[in-house]
PDB file of N, CA and C in Angstrom:
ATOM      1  N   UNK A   1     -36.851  -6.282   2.620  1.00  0.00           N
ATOM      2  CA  UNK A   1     -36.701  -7.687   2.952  1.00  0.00           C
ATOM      3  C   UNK A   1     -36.402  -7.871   4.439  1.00  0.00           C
ATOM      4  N   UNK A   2     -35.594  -6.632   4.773  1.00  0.00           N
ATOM      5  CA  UNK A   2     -35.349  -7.282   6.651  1.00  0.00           C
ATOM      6  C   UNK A   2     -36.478  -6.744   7.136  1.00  0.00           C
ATOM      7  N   UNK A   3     -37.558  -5.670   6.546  1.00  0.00           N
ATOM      8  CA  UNK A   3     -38.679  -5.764   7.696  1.00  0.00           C
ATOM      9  C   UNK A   3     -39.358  -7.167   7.509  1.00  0.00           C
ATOM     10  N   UNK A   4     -39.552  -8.161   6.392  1.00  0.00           N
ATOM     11  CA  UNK A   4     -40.406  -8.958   6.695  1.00  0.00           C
ATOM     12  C   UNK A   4     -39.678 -10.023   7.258  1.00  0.00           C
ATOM     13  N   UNK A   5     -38.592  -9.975   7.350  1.00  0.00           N
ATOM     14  CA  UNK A   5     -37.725 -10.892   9.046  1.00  0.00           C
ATOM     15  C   UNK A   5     -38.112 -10.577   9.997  1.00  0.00           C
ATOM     16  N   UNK A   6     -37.970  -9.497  10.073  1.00  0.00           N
ATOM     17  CA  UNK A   6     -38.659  -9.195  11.504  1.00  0.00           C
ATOM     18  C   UNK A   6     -39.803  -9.035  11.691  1.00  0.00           C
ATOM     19  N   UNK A   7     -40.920  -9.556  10.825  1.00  0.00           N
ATOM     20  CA  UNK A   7     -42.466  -9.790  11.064  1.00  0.00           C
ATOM     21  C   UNK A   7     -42.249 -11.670  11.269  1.00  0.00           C
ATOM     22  N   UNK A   8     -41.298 -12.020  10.335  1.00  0.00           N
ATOM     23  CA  UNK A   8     -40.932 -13.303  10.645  1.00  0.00           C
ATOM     24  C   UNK A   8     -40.746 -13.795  12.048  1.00  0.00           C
ATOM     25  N   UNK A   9     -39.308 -13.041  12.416  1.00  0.00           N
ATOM     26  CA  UNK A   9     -39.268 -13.358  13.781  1.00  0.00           C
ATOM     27  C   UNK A   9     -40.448 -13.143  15.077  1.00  0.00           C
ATOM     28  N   UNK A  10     -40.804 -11.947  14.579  1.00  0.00           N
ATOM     29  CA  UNK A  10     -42.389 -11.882  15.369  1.00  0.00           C
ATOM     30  C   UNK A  10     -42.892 -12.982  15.681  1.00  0.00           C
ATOM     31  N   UNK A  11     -43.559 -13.606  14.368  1.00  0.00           N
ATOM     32  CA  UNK A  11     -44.610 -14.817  14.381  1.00  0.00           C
ATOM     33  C   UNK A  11     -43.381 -16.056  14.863  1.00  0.00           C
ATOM     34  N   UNK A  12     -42.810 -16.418  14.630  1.00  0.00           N
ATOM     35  CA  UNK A  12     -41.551 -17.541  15.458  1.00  0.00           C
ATOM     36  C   UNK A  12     -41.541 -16.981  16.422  1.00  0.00           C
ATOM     37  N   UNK A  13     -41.320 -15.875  17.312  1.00  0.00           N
ATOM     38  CA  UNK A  13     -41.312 -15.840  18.923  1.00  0.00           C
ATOM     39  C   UNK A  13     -42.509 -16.363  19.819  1.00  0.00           C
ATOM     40  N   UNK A  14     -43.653 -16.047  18.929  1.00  0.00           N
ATOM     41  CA  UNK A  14     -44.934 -16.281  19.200  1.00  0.00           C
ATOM     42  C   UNK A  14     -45.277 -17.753  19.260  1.00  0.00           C
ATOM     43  N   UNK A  15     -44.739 -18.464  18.044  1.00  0.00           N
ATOM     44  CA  UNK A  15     -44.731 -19.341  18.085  1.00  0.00           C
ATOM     45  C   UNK A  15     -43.920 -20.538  18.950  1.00  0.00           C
ATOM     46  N   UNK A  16     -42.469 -20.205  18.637  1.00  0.00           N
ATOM     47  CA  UNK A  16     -41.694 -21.114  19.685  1.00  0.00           C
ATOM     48  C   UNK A  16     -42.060 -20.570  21.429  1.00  0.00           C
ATOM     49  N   UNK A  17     -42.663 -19.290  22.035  1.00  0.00           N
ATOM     50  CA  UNK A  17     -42.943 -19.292  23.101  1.00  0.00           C
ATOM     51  C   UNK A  17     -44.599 -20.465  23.019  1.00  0.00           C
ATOM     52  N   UNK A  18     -45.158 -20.595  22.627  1.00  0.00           N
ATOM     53  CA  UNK A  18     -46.754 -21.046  22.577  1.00  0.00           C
ATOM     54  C   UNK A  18     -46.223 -22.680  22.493  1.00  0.00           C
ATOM     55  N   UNK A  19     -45.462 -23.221  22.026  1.00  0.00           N
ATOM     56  CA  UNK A  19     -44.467 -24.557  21.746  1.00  0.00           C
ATOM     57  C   UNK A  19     -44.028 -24.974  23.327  1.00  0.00           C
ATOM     58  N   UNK A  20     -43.416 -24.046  23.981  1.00  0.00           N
ATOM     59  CA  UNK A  20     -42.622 -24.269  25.385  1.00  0.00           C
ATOM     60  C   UNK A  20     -43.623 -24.530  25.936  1.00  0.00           C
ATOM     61  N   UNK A  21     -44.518 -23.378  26.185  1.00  0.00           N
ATOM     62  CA  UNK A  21     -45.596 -23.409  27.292  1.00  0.00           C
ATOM     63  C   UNK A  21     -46.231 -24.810  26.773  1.00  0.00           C
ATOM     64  N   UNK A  22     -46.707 -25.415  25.627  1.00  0.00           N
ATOM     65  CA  UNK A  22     -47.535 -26.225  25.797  1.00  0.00           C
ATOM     66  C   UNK A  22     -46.851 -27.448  26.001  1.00  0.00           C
ATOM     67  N   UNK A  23     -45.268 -27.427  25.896  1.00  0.00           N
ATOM     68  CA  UNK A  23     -44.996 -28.653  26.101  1.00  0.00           C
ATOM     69  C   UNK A  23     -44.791 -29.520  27.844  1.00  0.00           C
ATOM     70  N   UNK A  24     -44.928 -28.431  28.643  1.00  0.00           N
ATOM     71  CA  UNK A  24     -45.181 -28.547  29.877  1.00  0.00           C
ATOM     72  C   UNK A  24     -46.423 -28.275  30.658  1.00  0.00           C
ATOM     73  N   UNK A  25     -47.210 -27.757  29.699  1.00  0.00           N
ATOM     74  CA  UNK A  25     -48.529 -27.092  30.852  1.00  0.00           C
ATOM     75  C   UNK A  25     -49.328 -28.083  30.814  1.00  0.00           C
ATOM     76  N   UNK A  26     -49.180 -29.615  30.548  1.00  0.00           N
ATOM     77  CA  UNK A  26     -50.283 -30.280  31.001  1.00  0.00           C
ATOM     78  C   UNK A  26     -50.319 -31.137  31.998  1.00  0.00           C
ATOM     79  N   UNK A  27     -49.236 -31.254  32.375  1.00  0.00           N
ATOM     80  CA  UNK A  27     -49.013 -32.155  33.531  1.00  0.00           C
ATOM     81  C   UNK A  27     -49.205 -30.570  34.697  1.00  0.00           C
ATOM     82  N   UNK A  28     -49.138 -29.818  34.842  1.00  0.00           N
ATOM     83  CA  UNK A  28     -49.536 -28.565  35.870  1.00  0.00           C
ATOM     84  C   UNK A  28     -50.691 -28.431  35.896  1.00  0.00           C
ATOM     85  N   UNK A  29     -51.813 -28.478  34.706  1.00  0.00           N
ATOM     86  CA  UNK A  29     -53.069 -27.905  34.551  1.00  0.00           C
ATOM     87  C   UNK A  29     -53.559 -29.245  35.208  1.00  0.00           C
ATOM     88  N   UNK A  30     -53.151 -30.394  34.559  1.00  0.00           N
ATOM     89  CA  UNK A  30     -54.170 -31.826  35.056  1.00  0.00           C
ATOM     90  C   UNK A  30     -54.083 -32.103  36.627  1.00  0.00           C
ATOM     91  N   UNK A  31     -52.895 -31.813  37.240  1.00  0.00           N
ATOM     92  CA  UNK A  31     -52.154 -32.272  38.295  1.00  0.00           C
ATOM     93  C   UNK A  31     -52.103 -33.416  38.364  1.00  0.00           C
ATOM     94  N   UNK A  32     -51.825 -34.460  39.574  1.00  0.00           N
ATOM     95  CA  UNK A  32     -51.482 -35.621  40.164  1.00  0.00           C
ATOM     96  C   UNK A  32     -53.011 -36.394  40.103  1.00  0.00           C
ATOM     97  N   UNK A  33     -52.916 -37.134  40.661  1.00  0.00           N
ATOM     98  CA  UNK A  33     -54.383 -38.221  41.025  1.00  0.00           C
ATOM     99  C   UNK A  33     -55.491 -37.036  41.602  1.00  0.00           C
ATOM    100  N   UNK A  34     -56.411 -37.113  40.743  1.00  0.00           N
ATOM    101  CA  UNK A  34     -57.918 -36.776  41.805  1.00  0.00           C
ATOM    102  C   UNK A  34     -57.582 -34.997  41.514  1.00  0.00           C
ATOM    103  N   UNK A  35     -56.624 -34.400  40.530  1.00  0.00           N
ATOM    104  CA  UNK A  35     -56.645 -33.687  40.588  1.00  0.00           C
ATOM    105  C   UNK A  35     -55.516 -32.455  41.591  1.00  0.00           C
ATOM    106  N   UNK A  36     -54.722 -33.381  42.471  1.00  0.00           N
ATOM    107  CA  UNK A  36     -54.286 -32.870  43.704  1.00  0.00           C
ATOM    108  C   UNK A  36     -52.904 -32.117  42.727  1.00  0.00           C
ATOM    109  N   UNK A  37     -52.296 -31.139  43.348  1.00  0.00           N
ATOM    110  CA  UNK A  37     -50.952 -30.663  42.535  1.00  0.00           C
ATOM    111  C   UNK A  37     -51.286 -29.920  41.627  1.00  0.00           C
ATOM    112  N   UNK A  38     -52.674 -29.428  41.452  1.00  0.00           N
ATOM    113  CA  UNK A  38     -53.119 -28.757  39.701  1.00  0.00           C
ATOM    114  C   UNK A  38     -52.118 -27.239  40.325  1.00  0.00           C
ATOM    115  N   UNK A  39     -51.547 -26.927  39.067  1.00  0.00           N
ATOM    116  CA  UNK A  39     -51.217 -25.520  39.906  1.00  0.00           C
ATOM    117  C   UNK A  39     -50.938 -24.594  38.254  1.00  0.00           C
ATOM    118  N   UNK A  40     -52.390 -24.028  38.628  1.00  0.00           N
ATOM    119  CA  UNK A  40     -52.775 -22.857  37.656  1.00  0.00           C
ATOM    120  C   UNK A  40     -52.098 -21.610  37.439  1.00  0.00           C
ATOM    121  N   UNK A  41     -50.978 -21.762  37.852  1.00  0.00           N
ATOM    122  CA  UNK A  41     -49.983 -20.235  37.622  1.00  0.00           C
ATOM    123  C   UNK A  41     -49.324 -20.205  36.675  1.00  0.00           C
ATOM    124  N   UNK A  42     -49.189 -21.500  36.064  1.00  0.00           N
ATOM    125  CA  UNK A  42     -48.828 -21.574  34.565  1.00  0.00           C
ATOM    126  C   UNK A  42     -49.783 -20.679  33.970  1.00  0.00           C
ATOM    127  N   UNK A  43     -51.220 -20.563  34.197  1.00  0.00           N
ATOM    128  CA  UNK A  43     -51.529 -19.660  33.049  1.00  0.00           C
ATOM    129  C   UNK A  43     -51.485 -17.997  33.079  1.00  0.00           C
ATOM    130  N   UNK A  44     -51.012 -17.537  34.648  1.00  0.00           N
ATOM    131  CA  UNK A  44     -51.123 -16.146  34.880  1.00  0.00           C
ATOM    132  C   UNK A  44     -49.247 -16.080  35.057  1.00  0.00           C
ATOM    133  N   UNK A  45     -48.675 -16.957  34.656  1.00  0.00           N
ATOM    134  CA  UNK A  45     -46.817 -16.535  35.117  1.00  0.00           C
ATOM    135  C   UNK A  45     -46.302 -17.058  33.579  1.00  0.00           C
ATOM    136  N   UNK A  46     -46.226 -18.349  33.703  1.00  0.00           N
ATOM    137  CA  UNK A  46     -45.333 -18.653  32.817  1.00  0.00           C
ATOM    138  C   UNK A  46     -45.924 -18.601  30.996  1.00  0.00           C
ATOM    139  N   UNK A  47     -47.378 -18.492  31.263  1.00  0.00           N
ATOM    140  CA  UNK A  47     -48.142 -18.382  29.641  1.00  0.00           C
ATOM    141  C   UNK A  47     -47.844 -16.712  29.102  1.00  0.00           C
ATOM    142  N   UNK A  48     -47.697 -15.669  29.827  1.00  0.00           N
ATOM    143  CA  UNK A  48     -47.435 -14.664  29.583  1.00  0.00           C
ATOM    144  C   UNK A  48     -45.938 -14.444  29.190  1.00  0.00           C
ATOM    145  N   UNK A  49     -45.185 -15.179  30.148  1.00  0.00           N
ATOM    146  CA  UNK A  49     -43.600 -14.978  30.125  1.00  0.00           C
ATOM    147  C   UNK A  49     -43.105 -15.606  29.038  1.00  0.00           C
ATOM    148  N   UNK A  50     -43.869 -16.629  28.320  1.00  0.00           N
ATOM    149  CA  UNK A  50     -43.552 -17.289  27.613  1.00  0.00           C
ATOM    150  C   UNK A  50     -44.075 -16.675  25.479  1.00  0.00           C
ATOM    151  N   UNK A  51     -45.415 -16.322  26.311  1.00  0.00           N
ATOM    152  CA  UNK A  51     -45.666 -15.844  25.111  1.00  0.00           C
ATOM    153  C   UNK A  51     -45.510 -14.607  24.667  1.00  0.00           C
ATOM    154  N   UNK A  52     -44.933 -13.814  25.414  1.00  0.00           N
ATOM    155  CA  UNK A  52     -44.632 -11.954  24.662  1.00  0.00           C
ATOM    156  C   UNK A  52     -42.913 -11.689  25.183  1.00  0.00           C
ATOM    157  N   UNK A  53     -42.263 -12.862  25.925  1.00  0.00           N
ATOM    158  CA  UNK A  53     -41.252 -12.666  26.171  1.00  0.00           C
ATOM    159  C   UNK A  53     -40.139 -13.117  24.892  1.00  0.00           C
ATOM    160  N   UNK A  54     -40.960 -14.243  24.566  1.00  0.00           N
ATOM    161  CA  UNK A  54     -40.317 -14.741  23.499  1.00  0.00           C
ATOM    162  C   UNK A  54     -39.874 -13.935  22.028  1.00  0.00           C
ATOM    163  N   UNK A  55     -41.632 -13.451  21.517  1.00  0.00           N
ATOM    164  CA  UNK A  55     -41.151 -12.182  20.699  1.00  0.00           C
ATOM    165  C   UNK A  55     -40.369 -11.463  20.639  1.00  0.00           C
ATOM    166  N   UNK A  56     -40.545 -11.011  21.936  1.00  0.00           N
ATOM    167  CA  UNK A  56     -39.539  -9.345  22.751  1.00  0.00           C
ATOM    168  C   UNK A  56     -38.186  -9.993  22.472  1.00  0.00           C
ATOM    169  N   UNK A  57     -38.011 -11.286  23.058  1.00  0.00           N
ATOM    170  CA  UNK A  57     -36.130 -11.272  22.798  1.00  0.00           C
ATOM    171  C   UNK A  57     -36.185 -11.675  21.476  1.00  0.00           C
ATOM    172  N   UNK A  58     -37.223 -11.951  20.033  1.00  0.00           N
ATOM    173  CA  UNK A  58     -36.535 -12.336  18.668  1.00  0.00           C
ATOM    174  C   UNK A  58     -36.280 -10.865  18.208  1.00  0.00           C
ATOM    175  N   UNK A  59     -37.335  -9.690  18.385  1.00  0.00           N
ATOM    176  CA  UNK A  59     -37.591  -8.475  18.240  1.00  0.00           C
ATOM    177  C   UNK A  59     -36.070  -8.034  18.828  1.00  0.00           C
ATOM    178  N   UNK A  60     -35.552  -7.986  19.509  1.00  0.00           N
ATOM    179  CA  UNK A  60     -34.415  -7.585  19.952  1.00  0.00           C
ATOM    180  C   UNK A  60     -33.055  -7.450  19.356  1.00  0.00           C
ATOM    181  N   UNK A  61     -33.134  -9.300  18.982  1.00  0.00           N
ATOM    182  CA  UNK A  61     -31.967  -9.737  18.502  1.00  0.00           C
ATOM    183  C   UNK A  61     -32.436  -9.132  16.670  1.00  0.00           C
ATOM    184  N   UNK A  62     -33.698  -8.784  16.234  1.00  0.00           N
ATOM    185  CA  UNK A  62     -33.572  -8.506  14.962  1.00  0.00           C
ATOM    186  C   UNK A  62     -33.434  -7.013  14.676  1.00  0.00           C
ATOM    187  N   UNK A  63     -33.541  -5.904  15.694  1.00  0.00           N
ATOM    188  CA  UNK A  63     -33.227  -4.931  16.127  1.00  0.00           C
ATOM    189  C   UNK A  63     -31.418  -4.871  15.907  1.00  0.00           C
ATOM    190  N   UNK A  64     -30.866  -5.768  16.395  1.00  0.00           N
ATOM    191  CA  UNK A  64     -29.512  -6.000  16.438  1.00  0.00           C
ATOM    192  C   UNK A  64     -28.478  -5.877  15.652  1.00  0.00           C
ATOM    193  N   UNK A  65     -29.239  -6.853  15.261  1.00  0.00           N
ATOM    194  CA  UNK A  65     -28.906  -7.669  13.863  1.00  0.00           C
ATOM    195  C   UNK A  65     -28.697  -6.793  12.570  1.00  0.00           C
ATOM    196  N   UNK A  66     -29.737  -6.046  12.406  1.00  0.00           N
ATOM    197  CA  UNK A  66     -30.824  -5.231  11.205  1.00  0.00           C
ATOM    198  C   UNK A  66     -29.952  -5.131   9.778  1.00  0.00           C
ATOM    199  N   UNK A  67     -28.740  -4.228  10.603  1.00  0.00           N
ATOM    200  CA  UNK A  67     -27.892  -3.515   9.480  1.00  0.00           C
ATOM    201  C   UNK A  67     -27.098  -4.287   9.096  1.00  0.00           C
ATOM    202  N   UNK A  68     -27.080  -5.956   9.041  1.00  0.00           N
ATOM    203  CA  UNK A  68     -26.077  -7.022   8.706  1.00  0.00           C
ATOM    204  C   UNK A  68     -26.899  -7.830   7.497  1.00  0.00           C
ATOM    205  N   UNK A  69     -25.933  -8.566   7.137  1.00  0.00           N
ATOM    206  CA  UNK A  69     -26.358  -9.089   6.295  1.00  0.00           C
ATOM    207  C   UNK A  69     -27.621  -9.891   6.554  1.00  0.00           C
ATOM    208  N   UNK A  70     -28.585 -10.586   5.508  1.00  0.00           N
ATOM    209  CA  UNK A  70     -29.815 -11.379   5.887  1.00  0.00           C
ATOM    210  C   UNK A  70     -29.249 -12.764   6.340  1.00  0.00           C
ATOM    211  N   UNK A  71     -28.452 -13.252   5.970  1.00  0.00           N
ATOM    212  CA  UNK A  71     -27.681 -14.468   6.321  1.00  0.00           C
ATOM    213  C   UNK A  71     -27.689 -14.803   7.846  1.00  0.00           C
ATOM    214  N   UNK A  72     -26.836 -13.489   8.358  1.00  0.00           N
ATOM    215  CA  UNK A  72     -26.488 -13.046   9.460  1.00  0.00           C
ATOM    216  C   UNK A  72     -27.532 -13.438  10.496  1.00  0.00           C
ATOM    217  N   UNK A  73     -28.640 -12.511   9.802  1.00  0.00           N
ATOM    218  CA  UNK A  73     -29.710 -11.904  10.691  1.00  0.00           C
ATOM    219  C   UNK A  73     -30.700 -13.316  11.065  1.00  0.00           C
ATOM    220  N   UNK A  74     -30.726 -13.731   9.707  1.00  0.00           N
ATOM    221  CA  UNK A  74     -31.425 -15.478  10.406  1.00  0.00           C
ATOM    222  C   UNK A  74     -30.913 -16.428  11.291  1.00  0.00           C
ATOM    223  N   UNK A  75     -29.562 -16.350  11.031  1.00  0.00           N
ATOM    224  CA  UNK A  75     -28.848 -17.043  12.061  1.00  0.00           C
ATOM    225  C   UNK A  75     -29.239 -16.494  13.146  1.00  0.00           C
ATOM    226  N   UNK A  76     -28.685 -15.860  13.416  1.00  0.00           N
ATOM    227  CA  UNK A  76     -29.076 -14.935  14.865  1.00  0.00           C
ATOM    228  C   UNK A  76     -29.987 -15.020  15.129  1.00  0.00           C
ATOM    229  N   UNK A  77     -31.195 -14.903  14.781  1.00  0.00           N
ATOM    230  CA  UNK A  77     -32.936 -14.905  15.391  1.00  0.00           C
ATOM    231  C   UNK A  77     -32.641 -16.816  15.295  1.00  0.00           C
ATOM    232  N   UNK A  78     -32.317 -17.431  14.652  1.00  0.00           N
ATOM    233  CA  UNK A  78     -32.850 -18.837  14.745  1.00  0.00           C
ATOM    234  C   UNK A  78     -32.036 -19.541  15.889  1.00  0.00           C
ATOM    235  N   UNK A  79     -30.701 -18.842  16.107  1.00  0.00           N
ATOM    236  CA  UNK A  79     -29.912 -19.488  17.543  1.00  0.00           C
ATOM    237  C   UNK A  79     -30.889 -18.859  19.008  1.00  0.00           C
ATOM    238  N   UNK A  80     -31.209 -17.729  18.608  1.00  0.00           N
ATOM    239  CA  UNK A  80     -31.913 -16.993  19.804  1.00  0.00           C
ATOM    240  C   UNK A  80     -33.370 -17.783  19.851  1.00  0.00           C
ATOM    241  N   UNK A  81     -34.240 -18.254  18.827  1.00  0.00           N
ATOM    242  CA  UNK A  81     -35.374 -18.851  19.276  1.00  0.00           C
ATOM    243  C   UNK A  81     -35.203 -20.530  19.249  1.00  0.00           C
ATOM    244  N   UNK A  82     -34.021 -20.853  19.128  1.00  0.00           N
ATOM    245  CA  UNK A  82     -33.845 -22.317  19.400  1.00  0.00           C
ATOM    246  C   UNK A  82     -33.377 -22.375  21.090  1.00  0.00           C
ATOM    247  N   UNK A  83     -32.798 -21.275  21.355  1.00  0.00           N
ATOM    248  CA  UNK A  83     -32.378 -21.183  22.747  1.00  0.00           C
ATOM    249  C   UNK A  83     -33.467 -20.912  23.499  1.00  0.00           C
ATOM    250  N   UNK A  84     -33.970 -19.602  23.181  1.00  0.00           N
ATOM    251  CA  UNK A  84     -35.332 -19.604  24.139  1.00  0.00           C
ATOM    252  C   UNK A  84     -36.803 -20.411  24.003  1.00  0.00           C
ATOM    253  N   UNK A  85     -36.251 -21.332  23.068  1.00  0.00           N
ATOM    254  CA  UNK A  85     -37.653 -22.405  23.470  1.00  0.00           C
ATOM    255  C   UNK A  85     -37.313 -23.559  23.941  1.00  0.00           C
ATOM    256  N   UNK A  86     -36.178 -23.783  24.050  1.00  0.00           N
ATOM    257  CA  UNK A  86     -35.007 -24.719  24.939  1.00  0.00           C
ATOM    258  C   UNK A  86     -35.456 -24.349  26.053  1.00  0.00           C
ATOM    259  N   UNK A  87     -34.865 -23.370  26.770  1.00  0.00           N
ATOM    260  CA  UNK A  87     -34.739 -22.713  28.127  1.00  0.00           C
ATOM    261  C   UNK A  87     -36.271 -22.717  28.522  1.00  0.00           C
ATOM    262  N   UNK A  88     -37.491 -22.315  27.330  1.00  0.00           N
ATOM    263  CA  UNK A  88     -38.351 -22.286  27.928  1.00  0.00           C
ATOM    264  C   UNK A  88     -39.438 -23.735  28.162  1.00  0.00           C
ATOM    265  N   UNK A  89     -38.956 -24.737  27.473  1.00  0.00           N
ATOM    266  CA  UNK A  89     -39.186 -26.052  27.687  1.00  0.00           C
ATOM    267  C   UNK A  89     -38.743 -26.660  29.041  1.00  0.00           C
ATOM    268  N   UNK A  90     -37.766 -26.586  29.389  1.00  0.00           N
ATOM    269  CA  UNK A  90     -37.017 -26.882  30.482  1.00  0.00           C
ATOM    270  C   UNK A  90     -37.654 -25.869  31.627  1.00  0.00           C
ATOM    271  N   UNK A  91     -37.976 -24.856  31.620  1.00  0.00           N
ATOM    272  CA  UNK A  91     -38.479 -24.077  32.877  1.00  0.00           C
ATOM    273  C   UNK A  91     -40.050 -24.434  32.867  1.00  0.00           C
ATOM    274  N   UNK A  92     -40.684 -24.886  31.799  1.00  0.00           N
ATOM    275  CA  UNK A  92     -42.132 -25.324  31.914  1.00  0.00           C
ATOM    276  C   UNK A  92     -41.866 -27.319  32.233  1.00  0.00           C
ATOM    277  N   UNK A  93     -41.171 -28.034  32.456  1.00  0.00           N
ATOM    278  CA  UNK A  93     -40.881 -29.108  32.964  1.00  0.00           C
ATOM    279  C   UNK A  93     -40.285 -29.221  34.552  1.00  0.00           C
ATOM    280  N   UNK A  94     -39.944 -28.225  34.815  1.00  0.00           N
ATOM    281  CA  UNK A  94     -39.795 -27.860  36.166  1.00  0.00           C
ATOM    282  C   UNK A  94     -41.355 -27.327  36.816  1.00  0.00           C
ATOM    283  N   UNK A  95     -41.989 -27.042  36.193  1.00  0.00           N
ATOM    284  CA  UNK A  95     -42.920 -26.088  36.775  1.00  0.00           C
ATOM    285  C   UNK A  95     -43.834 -27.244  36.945  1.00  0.00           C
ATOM    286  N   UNK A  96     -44.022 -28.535  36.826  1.00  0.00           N
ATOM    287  CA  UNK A  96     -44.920 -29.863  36.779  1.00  0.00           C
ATOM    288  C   UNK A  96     -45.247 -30.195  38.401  1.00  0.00           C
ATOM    289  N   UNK A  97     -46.561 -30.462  38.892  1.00  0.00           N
ATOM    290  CA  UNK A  97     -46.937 -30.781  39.984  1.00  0.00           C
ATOM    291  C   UNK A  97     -45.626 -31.240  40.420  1.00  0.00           C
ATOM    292  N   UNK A  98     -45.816 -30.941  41.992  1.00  0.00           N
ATOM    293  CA  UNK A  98     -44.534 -31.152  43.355  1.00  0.00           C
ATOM    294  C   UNK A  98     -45.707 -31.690  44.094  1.00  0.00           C
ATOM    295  N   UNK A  99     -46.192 -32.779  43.930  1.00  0.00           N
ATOM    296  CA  UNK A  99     -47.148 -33.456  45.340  1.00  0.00           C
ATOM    297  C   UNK A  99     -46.912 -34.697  45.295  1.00  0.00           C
ATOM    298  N   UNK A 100     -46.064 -34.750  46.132  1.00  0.00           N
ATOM    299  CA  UNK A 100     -45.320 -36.287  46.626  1.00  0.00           C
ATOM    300  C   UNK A 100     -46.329 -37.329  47.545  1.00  0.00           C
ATOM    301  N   UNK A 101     -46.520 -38.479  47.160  1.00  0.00           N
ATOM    302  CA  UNK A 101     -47.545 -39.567  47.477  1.00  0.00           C
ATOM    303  C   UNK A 101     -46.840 -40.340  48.498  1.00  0.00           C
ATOM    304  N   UNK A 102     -47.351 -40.315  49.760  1.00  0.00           N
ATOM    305  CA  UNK A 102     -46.746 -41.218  50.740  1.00  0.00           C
ATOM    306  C   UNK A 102     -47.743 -42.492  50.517  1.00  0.00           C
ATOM    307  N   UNK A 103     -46.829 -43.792  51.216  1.00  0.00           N
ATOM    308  CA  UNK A 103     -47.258 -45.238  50.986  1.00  0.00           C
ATOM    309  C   UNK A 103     -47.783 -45.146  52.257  1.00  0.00           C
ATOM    310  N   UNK A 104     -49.642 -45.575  51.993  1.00  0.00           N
ATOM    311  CA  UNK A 104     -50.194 -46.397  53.388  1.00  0.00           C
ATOM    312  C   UNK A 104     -49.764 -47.282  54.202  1.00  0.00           C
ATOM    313  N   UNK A 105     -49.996 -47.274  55.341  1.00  0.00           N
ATOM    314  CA  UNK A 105     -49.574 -48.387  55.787  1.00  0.00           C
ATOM    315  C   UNK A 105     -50.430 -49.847  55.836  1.00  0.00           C
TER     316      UNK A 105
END
């Protein structure tokens, strides 16, 4: 039963990282007016960091966890992927075009 938690947590890392990234990568991919601000490193920085990093820390914490009770062990993976798709929501809302529009005269 705890290996298929931790195939669980697998597919939830996968998932809550793929959740973060998309909840910010469209205002980066579209950019500002006309296109200006697009900034495509979301898909070579933060789509990677987001999507195998996430696993890696549920994989970790279920590594951790293992020899505890199942109770335990869900808690733990579900505080750890509520946190890191928090953290990773918030670092993909930071990452949103920076091209500031000056007023004509």
């Amino acid at each position: 039963m705890k290996d298929g938690i931790g195939c669980l947590a697998l597919l939830g890392g996968f998932l809550t990282g793929l959740l973060a990234w998309g909840s910010g990568a469209g205002p980066a991919l579209a950019g500002g007016f006309e296109g200006e601000g697009r900034d495509l490193s979301v898909l070579w920085v933060q789509l990677p960091v987001l999507l195998f990093g996430t696993p890696a820390l549920a994989l970790v914490v279920w590594a951790l966890l293992r020899g505890r009770r199942p109770a335990l062990l869900a808690l733990g993976l579900a505080v750890a992927l509520i946190a890191a798709g928090w953290l990773g929501s918030e670092w993909m809302a930071a990452a949103g075009p920076a091209v500031v529009y000056e007023r004509g005269a």
